[in-house]
Each structure stands twice: as C-alpha cells, then as structure tokens.
Protein backbone atom coordinates (compact mmCIF):
# COMPACT_ATOMS: atom_id res chain seq x y z
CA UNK A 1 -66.93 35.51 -35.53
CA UNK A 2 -66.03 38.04 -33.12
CA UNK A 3 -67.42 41.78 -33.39
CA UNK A 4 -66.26 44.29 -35.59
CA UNK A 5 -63.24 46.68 -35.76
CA UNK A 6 -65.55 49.63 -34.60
CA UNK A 7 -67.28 47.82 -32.21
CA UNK A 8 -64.18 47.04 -30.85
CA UNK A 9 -63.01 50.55 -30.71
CA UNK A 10 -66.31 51.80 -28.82
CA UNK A 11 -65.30 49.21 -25.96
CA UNK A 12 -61.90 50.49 -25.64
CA UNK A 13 -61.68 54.07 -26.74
CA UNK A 14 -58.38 54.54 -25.13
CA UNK A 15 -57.16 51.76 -27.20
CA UNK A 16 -58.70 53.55 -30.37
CA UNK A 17 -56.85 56.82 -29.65
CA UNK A 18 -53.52 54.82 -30.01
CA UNK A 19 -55.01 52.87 -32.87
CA UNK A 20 -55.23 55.99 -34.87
CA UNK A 21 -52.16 58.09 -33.61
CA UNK A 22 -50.19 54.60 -34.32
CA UNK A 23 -51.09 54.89 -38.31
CA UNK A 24 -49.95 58.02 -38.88
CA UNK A 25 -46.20 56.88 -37.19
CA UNK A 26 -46.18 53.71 -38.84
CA UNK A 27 -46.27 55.49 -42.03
CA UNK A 28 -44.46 58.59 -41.01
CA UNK A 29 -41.27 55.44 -40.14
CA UNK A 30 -41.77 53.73 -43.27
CA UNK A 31 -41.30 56.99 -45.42
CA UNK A 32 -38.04 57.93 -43.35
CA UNK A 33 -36.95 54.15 -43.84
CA UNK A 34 -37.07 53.66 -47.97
CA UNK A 35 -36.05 57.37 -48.14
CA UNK A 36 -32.68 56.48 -46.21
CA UNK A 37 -31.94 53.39 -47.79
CA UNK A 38 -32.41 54.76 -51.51
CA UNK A 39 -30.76 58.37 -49.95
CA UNK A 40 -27.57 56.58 -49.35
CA UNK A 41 -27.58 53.77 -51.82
CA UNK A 42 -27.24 56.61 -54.38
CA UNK A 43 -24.58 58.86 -52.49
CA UNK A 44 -22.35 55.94 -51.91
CA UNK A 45 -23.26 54.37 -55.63
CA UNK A 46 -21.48 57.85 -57.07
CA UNK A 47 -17.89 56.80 -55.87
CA UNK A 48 -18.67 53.14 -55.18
CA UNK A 49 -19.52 49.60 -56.49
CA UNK A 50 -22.87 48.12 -56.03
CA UNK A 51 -21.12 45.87 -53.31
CA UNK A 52 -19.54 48.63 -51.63
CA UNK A 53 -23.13 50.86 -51.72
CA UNK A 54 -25.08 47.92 -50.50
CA UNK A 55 -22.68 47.65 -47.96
CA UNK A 56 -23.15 51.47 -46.88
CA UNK A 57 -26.90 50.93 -46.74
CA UNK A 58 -26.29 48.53 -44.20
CA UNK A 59 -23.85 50.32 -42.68
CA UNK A 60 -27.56 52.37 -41.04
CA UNK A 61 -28.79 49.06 -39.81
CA UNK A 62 -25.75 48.91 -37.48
CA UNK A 63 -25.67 52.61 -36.44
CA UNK A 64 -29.30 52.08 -35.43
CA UNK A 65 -28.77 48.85 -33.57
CA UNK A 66 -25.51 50.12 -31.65
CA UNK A 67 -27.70 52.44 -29.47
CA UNK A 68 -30.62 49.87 -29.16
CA UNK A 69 -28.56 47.34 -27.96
CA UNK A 70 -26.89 49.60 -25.13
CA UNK A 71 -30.21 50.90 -24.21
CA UNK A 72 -32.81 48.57 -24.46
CA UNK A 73 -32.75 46.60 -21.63
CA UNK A 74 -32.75 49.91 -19.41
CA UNK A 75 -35.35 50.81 -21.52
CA UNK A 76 -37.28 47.79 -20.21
CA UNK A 77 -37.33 48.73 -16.56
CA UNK A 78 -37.77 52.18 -16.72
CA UNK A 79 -41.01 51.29 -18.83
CA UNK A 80 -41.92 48.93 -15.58
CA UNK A 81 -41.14 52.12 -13.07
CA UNK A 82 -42.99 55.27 -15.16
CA UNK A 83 -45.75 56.41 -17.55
CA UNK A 84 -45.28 54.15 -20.64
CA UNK A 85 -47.49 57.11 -22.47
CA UNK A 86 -44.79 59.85 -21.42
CA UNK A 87 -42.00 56.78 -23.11
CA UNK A 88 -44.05 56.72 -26.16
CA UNK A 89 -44.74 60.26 -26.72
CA UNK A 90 -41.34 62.02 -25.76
CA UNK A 91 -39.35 59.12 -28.46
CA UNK A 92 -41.47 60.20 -30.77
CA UNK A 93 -40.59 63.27 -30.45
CA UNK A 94 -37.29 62.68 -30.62
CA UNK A 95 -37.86 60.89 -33.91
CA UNK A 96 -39.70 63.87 -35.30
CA UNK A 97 -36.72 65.84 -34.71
CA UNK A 98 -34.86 63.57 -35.97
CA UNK A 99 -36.30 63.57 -39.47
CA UNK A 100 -36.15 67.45 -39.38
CA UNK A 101 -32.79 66.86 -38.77
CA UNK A 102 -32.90 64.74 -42.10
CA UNK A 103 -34.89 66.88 -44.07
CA UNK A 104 -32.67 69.65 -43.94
CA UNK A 105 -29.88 67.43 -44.47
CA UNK A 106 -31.11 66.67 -47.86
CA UNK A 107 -31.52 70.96 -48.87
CA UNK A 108 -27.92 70.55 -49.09
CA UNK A 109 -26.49 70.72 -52.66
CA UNK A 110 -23.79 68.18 -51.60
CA UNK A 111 -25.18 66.03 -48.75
CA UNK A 112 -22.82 63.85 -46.91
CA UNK A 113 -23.51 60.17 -45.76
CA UNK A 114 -21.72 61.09 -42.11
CA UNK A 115 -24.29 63.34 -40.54
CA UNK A 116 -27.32 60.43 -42.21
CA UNK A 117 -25.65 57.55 -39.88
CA UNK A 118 -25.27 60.13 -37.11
CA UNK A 119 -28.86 60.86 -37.29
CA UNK A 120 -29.90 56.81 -37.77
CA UNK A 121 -27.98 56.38 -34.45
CA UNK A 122 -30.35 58.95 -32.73
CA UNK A 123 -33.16 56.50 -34.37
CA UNK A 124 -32.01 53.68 -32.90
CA UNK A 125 -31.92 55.87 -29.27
CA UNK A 126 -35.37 56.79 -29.63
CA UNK A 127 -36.46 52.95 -30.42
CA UNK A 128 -34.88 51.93 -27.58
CA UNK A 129 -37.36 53.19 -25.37
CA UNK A 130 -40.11 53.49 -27.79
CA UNK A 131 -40.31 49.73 -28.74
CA UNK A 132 -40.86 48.33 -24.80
CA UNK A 133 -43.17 50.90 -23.59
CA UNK A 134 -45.42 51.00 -26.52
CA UNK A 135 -45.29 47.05 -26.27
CA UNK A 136 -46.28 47.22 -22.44
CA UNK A 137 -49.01 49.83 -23.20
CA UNK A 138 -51.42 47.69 -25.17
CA UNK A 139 -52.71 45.51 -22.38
CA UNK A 140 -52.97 48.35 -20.22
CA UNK A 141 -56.00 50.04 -22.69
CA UNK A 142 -57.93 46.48 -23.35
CA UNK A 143 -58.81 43.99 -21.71
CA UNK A 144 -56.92 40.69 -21.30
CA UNK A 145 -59.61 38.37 -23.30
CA UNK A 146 -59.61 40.95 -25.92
CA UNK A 147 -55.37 41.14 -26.00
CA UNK A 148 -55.08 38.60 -29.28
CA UNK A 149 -57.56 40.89 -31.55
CA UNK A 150 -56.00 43.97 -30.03
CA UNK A 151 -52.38 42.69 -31.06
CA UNK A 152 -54.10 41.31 -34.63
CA UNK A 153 -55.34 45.15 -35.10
CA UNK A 154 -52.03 46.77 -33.59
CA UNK A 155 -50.22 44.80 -36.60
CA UNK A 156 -52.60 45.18 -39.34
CA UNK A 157 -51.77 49.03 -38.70
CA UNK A 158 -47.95 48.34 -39.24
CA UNK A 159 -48.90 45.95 -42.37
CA UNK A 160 -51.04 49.09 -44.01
CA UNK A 161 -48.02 51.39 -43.14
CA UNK A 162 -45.66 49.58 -44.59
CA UNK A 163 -48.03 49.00 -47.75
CA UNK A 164 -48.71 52.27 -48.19
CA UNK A 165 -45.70 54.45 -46.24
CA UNK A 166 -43.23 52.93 -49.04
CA UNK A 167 -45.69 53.93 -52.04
CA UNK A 168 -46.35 57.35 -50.46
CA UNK A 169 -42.48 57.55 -50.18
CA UNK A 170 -41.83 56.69 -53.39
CA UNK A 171 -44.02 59.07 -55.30
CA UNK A 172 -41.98 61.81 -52.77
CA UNK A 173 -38.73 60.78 -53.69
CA UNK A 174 -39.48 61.26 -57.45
CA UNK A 175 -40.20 64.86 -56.70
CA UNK A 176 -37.88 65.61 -53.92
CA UNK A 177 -35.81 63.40 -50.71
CA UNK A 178 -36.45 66.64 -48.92
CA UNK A 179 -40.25 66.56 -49.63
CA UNK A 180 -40.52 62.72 -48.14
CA UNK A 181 -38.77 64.07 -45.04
CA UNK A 182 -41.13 67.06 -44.71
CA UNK A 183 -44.09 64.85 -44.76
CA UNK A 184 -42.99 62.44 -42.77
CA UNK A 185 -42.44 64.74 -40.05
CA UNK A 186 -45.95 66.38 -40.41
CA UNK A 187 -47.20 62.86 -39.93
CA UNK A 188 -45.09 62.39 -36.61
CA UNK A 189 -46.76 64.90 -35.10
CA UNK A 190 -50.14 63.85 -36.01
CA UNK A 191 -49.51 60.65 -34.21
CA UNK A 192 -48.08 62.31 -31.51
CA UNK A 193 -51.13 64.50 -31.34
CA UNK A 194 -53.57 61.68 -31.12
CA UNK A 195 -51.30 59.58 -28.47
CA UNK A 196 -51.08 62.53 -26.37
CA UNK A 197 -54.90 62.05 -25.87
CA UNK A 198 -54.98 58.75 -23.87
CA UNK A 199 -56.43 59.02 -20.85
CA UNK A 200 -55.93 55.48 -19.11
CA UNK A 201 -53.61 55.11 -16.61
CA UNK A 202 -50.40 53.42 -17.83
CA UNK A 203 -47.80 53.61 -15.10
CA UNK A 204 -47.57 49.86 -13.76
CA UNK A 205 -47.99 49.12 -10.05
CA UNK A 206 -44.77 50.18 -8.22
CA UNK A 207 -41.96 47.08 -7.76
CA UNK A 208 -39.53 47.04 -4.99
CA UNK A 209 -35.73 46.48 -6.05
CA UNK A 210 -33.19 48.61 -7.51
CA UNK A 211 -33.34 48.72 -11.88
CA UNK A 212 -30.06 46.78 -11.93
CA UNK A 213 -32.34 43.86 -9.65
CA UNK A 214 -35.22 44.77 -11.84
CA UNK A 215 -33.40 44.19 -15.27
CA UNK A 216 -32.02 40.84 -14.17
CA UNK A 217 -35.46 39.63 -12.71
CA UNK A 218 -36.84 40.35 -16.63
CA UNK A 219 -33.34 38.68 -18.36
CA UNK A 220 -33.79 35.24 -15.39
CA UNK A 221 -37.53 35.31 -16.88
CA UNK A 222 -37.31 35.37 -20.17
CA UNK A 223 -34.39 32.82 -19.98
CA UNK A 224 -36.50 30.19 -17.48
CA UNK A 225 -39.80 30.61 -19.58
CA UNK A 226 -38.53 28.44 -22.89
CA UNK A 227 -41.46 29.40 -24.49
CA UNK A 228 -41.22 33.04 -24.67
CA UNK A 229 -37.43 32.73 -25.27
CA UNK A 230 -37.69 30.20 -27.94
CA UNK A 231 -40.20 32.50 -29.80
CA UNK A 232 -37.99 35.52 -29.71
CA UNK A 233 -34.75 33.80 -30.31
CA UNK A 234 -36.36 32.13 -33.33
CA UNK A 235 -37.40 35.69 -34.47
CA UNK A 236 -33.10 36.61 -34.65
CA UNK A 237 -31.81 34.51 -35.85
CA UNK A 238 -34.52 33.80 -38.86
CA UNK A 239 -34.58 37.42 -39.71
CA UNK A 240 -30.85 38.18 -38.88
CA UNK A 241 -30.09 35.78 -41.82
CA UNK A 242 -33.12 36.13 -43.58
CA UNK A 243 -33.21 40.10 -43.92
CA UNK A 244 -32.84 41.63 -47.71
CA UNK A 245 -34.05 44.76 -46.92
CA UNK A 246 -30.68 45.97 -47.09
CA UNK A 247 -30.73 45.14 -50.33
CA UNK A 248 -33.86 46.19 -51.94
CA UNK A 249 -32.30 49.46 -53.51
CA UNK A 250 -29.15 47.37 -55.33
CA UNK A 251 -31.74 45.19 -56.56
CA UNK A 252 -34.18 48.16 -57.73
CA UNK A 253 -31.50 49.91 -59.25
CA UNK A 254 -28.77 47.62 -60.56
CA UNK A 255 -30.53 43.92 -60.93
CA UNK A 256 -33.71 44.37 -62.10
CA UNK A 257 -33.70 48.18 -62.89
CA UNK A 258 -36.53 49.36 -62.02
CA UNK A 259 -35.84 52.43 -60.78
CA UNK A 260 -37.52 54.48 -57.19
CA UNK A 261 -41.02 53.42 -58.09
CA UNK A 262 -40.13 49.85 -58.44
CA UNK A 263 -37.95 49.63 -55.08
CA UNK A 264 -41.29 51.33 -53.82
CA UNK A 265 -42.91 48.08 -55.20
CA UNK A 266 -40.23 45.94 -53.72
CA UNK A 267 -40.49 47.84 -50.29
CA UNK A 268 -44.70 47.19 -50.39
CA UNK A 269 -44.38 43.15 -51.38
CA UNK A 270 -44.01 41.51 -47.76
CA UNK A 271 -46.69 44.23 -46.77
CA UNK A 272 -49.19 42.94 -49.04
CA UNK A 273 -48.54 39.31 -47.78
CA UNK A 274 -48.65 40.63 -44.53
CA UNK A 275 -51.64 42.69 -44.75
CA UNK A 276 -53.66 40.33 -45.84
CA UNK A 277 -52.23 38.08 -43.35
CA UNK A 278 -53.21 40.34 -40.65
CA UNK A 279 -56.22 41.02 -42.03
CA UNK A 280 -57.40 36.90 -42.29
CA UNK A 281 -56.29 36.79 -38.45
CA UNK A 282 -57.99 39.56 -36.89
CA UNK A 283 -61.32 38.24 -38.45
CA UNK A 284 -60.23 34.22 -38.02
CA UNK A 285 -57.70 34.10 -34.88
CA UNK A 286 -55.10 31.10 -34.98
CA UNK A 287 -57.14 28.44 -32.57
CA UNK A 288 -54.93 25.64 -32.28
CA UNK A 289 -51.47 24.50 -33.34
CA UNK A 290 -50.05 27.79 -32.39
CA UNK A 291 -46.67 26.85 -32.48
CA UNK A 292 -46.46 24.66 -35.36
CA UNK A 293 -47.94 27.06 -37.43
CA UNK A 294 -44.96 29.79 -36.24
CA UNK A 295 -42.81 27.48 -37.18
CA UNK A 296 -44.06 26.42 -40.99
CA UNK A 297 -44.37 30.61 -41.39
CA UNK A 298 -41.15 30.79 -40.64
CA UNK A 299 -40.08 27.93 -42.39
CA UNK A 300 -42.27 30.14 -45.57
CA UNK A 301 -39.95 33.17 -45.41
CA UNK A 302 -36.74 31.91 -45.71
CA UNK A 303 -38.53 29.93 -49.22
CA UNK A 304 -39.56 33.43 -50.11
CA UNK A 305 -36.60 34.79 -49.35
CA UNK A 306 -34.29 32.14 -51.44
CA UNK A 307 -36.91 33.18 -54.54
CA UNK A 308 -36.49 36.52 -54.42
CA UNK A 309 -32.87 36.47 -54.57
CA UNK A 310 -32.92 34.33 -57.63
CA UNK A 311 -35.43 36.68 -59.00
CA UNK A 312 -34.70 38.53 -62.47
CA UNK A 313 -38.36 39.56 -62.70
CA UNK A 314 -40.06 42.59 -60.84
CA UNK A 315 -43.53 40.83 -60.00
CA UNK A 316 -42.03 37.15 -59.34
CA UNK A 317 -39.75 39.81 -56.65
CA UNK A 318 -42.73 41.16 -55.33
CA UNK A 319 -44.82 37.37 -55.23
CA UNK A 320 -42.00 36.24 -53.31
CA UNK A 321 -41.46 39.26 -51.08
CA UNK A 322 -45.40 39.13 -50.45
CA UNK A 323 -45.12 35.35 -49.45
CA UNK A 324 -42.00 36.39 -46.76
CA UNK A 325 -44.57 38.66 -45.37
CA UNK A 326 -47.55 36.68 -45.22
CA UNK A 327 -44.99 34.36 -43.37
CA UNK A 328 -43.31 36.40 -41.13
CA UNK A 329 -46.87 38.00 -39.81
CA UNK A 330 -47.85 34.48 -39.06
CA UNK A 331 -44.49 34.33 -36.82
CA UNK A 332 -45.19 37.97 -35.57
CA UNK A 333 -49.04 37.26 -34.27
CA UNK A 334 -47.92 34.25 -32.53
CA UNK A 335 -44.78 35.58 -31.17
CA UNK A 336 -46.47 39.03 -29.56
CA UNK A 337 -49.46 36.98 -28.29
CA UNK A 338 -47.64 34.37 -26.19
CA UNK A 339 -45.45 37.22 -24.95
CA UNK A 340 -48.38 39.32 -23.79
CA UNK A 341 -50.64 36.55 -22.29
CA UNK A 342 -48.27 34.78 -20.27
CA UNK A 343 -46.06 37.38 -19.17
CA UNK A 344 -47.26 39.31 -15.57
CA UNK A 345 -47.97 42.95 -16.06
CA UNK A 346 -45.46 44.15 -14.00
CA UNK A 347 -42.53 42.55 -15.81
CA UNK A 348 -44.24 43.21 -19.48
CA UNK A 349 -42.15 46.43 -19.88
CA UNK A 350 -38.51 44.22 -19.24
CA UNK A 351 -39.78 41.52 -21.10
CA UNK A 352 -40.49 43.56 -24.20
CA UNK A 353 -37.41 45.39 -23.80
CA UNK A 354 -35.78 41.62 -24.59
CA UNK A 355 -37.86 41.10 -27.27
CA UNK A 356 -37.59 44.02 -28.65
CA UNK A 357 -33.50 43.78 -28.54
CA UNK A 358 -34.00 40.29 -29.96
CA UNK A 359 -36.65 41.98 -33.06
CA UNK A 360 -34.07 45.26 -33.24
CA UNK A 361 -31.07 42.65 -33.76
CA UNK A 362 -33.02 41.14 -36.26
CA UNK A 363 -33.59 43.87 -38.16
CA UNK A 364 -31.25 46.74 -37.77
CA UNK A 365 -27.90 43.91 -37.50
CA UNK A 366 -29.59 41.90 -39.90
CA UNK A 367 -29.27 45.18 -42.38
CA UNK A 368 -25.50 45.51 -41.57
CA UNK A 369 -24.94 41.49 -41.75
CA UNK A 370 -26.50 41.28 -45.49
CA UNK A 371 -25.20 44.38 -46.66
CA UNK A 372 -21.49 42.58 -45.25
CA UNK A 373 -22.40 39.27 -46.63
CA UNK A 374 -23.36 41.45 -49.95
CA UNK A 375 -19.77 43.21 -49.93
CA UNK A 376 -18.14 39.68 -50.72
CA UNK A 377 -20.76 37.62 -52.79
CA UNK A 378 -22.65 40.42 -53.96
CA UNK A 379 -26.86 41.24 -53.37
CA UNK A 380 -27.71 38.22 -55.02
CA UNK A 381 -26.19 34.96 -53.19
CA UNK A 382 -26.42 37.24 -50.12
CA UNK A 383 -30.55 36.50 -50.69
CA UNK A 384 -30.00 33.32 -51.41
CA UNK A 385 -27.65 32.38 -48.61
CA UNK A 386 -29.72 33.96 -46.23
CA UNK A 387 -32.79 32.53 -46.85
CA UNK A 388 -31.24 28.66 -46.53
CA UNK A 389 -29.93 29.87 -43.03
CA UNK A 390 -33.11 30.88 -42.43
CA UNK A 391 -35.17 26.90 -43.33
CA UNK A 392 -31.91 25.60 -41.18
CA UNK A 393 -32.64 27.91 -37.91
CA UNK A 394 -35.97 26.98 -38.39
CA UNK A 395 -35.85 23.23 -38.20
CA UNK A 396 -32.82 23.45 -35.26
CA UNK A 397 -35.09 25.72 -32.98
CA UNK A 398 -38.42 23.12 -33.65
CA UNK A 399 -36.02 20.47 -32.55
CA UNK A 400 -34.31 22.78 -29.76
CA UNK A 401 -37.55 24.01 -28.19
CA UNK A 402 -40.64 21.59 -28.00
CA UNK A 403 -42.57 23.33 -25.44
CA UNK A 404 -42.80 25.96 -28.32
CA UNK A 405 -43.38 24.08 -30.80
CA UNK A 406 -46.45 22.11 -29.01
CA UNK A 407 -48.19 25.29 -28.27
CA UNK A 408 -51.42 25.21 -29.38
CA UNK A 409 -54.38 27.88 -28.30
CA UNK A 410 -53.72 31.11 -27.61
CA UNK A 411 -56.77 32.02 -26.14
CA UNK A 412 -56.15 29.82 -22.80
CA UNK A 413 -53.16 30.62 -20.21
C-alpha cells in the first residue's frame, strides 16, 4: 500500500498548500450551488408550476455554460502562456465577489431572479479560466509517478465538499439565504489565502506560435488522441443526459416533500458514493482494466439515475443518488488520470481547457437540458429518460472507441 496522506503532503508541500486552500473553495462552491438552485426554485415556484420552476432552475445551468463555452478554449492557452497560480487565484476572486454580489442580493425584501442569472453568468466567466489552470497546476507541484494519488486526493477533497458544503448549506438556508452567502464568501477567501502561498513555479516553458495556432494545436490533439477524446466525450454526453441536479429542489419540495434539509440530503447522496469511492481509490488505485471499469461506472449512474427518478422514498433517493456517485467518481479518476499522464506539459493547460468545456457542458447544459426536458414531461420521466440515454451512450461509445475501452494500467505511459 502506498504511504499515507501526510506523508504524502511532507513530500510535496506545495501540493499540500493547494490541498488545503482547495477544501475551503470546494465547500465555499457547493454552498453557493444548493443555495441558488433552492433560491430560485422558490422565487419562480410563487408565480409558476413545478415544470415551469424546474425549468428556471435550469435556466442557471445555461447562463453559466454560455460564458464557459465562449471562453474556455482561450482559457486553455492562456493557462499554457502565464502563471496558472495568478489564473487560479484572480477567478477566485472573481467568484468571491461574485457571491457578495449574491449575498446582498438576497437582503432584498423582494429579490428578483434577473440580477441571480446575471450573476451565474459571471460564474461561469470565472470557471472558464479557473477549471484549465487549476487542472494544469497539479502536475506542476508533484511529481509524475505520484500524479494518480495526487488526482485520487484532489477529488476526495471535492467528494468531502460536496458531502458536507450541501449540509452546511442547508442548515444556513433554514436560518437565512443571506447567511449561506456570507459564509460562503468567508470561505473563498480562506482558500484564496492558502493558494496564494504556493511557492513552485507554475508558468509552463514558453511555446512559439500565436494563441489562435496554440488553441488549434490543443483542439488537433485532443481530436487525434482517441483515447483522451473518447474519455471526455463519454463524460457529455453521459452526464448531459444523465444530470438531475436540476431537479433536486422540485423533487425536495413537491415529490417527496421533504423540505431544505432533505434537498440537503438529496444534494449529499452522490457525495457519499463518491466519497467513499475516492476514498477506496486513493488507498487501492485502479491497476488494470482501466477502461472497462470507466465504462461499467458509467454504465452504474445512468441505473442510479433511472432509480432515483422512480423514487417516492427519501433514503431509496439518496441510495440511488449515492450509487450515481460512487459511479461517476469511478469515471472521474480514470478520466483525469489518462488526461494528465499522457498529455505533454506544455499542452496540459489547452487540453484541460477541452475537457473542461466537455465536463462544463455536462453539467451546466445538462442543468438547462433536464430542467427543458422537465418543462414537458415533468421532474420525474425527465430522471428516468435521462438515465436510459445515459446506459445507451454508454454502450455506443464502448463500441465507438476501443482503444479506450482496452485501457488497462494507469500507472505505465
């Protein structure tokens, strides 16, 4: 078994400063999220139908993604050309001002859902350049043999944040929206605090070629290498379908009313799959059969995600959400691992800008398309729907890609 966390942090301290400003963020992020969702859900539910609210709660998905899908790319090379620390720290700043921006929002007696999507769109700006540099940073503070646990630790953070952000949100948004946003902001600036102290260099050697040459050098690459693209392609479309996020406050509220606690619960189910997930790999590192094993977790949340949509039971929901996550972390370690290994440094920046378009499209569209889907058939066959499109993706891309799907260790180049 390899060494422990701590001993692990000792050999890279630069990687344990971002370890611990990266906790606070990821929890800061998952506050902001459930607080939006269940802040507009209940604006819109005042004048509108459960449809037409679930719809509006989607409607942030796609005012985040707009601006991520303009910007990434660019995103990409600039995160090849300049300090990926300054990237980092200077969107999360933006972010931070961003859920000021909320906070004070929510003071209002009458708070409108205009100035929310407004604010979601400056989200999505921020993530842009966020997503790619702090992607393209990691390898730069460990060392390569070390890159799986690093990535296994890196996402056991965002599994504990989104365990615990969404219960720490919900307990906030009994007492006050405003209160969540205050807090979340505090934590922002924590993180940003603790990032601000890494000392390792992390501006990549210097490439010839204009950015336009740059960002279609990345784009050739990740089309030519079928194994990168079939990962992150697979990752859309799956999730794109797959996504009920959108829908976990219709389902809280109107389906199995259980109020802002219980859509807490909801929000916390795939992050105690994928916790423990995590967990299990960062001790016991998937060895061989990489790719088959992507596959079957994929294959596992679109199950999940057919289950929970049939659902009328709170803890059968939050079984089946916890089985999507357990699923989709299986996808996400295997993904983020073949990206960083075989990927050259000095393209790592435009080649996470593309995955993180692909991941962004996934999850900010995939909002917008379920809330859609749930303004015609409602929350329910919107699930259920989704998931099935999910298990058919699934078998189309193992047929579609083999070099994928016969990837076995990830441990070897």
């Amino acid at each position: 078994m390899s060494d422990t966390p701590l001993a692990f942090f000792r050999r890279h301290p630069d990687y344990a400063r971002y370890f611990i400003g990266m906790v606070p963020i990821q929890i800061a992020v998952q506050i902001e999220s459930i607080t939006v969702a269940w802040q507009v859900y209940h604006i819109a539910r005042e004048t509108r139908s459960i449809e037409e609210s679930a719809f509006m709660v989607g409607m942030v998905g796609l005012c985040q993604f707009l601006p991520l899908f303009v910007l990434t790319l660019y995103a990409g090379t600039l995160a090849d050309r300049i300090s990926r620390k300054a990237i980092v720290i200077w969107s999360l700043v933006a972010e931070a001002l961003g859920v000021a921006g909320l906070m004070a929002i929510a003071l209002q007696e009458t708070p409108s859902l205009m100035p929310i999507f407004v604010i979601s769109g400056l989200f999505g700006a921020a993530r842009a350049f966020l997503s790619p540099a702090a992607s393209a940073m990691v390898p730069m503070l460990v060392s390569r043999t070390d890159m799986p646990r690093a990535i296994s630790l890196s996402t056991t953070v965002w599994m504990v944040a989104i365990l615990g952000g969404p219960f720490l949100g919900g307990l906030l948004i009994d007492q006050s929206i405003a209160a969540a946003y205050g807090i979340a902001t505090v934590f922002f600036v924590f993180g940003i605090a603790s990032l601000a102290l890494v000392r390792a260099r992390t501006t990549p050697e210097r490439q010839g070629g204009n950015p336009l040459t740059q960002l279609r050098e990345g784009l050739s690459y990740v089309w030519g290498n079928k194994v990168v693209f079939g990962a992150i392609s697979l990752d859309l479309f799956a999730v794109l379908l797959g996504g009920a996020t959108a829908l976990l406050p219709a389902f809280a509220t109107d389906i199995l009313q259980v109020g802002s606690m219980g859509n807490a619960l909801l929000r916390m189910g795939p992050a105690l799959g994928g916790l423990a997930m995590s967990t299990w790999l960062a001790f016991h590192p998937i060895k061989n059969k990489a790719g088959v094993k992507m596959f079957l977790g994929v294959a596992a949340f679109g199950l999940a995600t057919i289950v929970f949509g049939l659902s009328t039971n709170l803890w059968l929901s939050v079984a089946a959400l916890a089985v999507l996550g357990a699923g989709d972390m299986i996808s996400v370690n295997v993904r983020q691992t073949l990206i960083q290994i075989v990927t050259p440094d000095h393209m790592r920046g435009r080649v996470s800008a593309v995955s993180g378009l692909f991941i962004s499209g996934s999850n900010e569209l995939g909002e917008f398309e379920t809330g859609v889907v749930s303004r015609f058939i409602g929350p329910v066959m919107a699930a259920v729907t989704g998931g099935i499109g999910t298990l058919m993706v699934t078998g189309i891309w193992a047929w579609a890609f083999p070099a994928l799907r016969r990837a076995d260790r990830l441990d070897h180049d």
